[in-house]
Protein backbone atom coordinates (compact mmCIF):
# COMPACT_ATOMS: atom_id res chain seq x y z
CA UNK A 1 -52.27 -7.29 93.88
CA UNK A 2 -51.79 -5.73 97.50
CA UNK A 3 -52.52 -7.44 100.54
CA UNK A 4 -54.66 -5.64 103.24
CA UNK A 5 -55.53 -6.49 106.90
CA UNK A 6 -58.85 -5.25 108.13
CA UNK A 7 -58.78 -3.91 111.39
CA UNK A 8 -61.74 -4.75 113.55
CA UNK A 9 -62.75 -5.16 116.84
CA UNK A 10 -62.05 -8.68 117.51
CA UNK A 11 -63.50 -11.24 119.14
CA UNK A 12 -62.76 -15.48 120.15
CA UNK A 13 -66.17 -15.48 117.84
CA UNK A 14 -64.28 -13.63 114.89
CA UNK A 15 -62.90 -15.48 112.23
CA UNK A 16 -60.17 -14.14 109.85
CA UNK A 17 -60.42 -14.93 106.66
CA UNK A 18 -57.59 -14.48 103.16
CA UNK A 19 -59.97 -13.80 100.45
CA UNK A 20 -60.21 -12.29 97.01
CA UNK A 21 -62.07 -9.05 96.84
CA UNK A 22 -64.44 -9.08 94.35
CA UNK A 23 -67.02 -6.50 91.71
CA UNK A 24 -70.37 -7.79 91.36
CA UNK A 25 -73.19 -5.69 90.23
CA UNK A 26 -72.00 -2.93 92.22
CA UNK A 27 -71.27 -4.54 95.36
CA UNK A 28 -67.92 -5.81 97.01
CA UNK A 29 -68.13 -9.60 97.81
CA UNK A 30 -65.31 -11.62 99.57
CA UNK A 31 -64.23 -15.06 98.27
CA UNK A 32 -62.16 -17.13 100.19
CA UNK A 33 -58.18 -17.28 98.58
CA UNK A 34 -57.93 -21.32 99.04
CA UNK A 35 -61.05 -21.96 96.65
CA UNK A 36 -59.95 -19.66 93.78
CA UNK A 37 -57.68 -21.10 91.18
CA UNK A 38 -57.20 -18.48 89.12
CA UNK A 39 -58.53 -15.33 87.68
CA UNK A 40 -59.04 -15.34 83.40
CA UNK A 41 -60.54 -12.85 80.67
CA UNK A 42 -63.71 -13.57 79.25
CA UNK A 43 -63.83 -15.95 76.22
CA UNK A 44 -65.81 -18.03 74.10
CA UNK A 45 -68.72 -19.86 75.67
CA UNK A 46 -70.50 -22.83 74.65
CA UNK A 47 -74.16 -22.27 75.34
CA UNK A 48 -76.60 -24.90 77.28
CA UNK A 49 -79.86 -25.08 75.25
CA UNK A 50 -82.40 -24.78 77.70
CA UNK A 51 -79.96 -23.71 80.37
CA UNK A 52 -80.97 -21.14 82.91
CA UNK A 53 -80.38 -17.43 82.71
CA UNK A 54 -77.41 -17.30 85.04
CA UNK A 55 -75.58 -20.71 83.32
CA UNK A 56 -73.83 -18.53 80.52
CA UNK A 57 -72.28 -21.60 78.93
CA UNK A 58 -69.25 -23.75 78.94
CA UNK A 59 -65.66 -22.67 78.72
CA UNK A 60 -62.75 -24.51 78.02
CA UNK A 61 -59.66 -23.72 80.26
CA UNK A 62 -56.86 -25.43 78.44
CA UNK A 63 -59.01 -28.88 77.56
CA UNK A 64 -61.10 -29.01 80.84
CA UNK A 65 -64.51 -27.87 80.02
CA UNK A 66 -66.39 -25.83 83.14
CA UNK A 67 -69.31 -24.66 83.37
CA UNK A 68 -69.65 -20.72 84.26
CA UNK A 69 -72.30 -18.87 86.06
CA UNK A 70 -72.68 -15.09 85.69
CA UNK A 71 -72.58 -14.23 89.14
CA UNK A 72 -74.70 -11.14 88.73
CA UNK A 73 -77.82 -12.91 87.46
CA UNK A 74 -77.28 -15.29 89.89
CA UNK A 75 -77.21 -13.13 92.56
CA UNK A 76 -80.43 -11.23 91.12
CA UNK A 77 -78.69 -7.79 90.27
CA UNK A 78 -78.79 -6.27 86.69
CA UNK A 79 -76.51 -7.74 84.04
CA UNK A 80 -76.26 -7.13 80.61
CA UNK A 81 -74.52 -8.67 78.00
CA UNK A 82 -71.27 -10.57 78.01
CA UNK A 83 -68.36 -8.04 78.12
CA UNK A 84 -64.60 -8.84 76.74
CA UNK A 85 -63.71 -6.97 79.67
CA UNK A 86 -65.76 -9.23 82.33
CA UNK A 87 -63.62 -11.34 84.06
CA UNK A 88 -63.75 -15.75 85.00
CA UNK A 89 -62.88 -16.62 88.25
CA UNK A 90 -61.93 -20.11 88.35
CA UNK A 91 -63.12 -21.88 91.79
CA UNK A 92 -63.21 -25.43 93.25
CA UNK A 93 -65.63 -27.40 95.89
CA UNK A 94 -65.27 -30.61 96.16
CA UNK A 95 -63.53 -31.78 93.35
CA UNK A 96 -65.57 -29.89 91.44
CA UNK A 97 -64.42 -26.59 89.27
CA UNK A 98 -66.41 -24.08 88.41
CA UNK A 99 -66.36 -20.66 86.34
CA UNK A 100 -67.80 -17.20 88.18
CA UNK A 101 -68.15 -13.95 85.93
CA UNK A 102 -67.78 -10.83 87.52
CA UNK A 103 -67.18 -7.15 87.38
CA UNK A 104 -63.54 -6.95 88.43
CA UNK A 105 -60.90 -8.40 91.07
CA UNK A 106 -59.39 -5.62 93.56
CA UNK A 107 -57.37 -7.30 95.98
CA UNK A 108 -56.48 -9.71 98.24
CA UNK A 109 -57.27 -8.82 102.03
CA UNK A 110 -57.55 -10.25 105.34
CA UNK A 111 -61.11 -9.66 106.80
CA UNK A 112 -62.98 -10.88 109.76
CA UNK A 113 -66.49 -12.36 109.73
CA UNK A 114 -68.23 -12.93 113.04
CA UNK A 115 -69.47 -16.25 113.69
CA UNK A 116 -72.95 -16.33 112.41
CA UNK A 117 -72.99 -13.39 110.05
CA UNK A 118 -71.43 -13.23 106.46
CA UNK A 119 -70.93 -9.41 106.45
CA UNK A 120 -67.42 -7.69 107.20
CA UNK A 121 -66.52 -4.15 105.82
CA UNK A 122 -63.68 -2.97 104.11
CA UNK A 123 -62.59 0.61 103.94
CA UNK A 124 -65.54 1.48 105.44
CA UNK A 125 -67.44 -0.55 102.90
CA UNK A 126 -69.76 -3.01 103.37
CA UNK A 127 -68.47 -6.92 102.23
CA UNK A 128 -70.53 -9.80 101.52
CA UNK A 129 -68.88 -13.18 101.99
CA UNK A 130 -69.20 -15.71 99.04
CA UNK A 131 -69.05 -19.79 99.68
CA UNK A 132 -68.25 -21.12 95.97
CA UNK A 133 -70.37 -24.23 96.93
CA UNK A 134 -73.80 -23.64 96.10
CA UNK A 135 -72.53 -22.30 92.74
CA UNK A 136 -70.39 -24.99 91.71
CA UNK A 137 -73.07 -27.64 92.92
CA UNK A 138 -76.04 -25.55 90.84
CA UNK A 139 -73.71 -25.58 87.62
CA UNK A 140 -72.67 -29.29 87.57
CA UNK A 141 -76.35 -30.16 87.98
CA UNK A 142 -77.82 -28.56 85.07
């Protein structure tokens, strides 16, 4: 992987961020470098019964068993099934991991997000920042 800088007008109020550029249902969405663990292929998961949509099951990552959410029905865009070629990005939150499927990993890059607003653009496209929290929090409770 490359690493990019993003230039942008900067303010005291900007905030530069290392993150992993990420694929989900067709949009680019920034996750911050120091949460991700690593990046795997897709593989067997465990189903929940009774589990919601966007829980796709359990995976176990070399005897630790996470639970993964499919970011894409999470997020409310369209997903189909389960692909060999989707892609587990392993995150943590407070002591907590956590499995995210998604479309594809691009890079890492630099970008800034203004105080306030979770938006930054890269290459002239349009970035949505991603906070693993909420995610890892939703799958541990189910």
């Amino acid at each position: 992987m490359q690493t990019h800088t993003v230039n942008q007008a900067s303010t005291r109020a900007d905030e530069q961020v290392q993150c992993l550029l990420l694929q989900v249902g067709g949009a680019f969405h920034a996750l911050d470098i120091y949460a991700v663990e690593e990046v795997v292929r897709m593989a067997a998961l465990t189903p929940k019964p009774n589990a919601p949509d966007w829980l796709s099951g359990y995976l176990n990552l070399r005897g630790d068993i996470l639970p993964v959410v499919d970011l894409r029905r999470r997020l409310g865009r369209a997903a189909g099934p389960l692909r060999l070629n989707d892609l587990i990005v392993i995150v943590h939150h407070a002591g907590r991991r956590a499995g995210l499927i998604v479309d594809g990993v691009s890079d890492v890059v630099t970008l800034s997000f203004r105080e306030g607003e979770r938006i930054s653009r890269f290459d002239d496209t349009p970035v949505f920042w991603l906070d693993p929290a909420p995610y890892v929090e939703e799958a541990h409770a189910q």
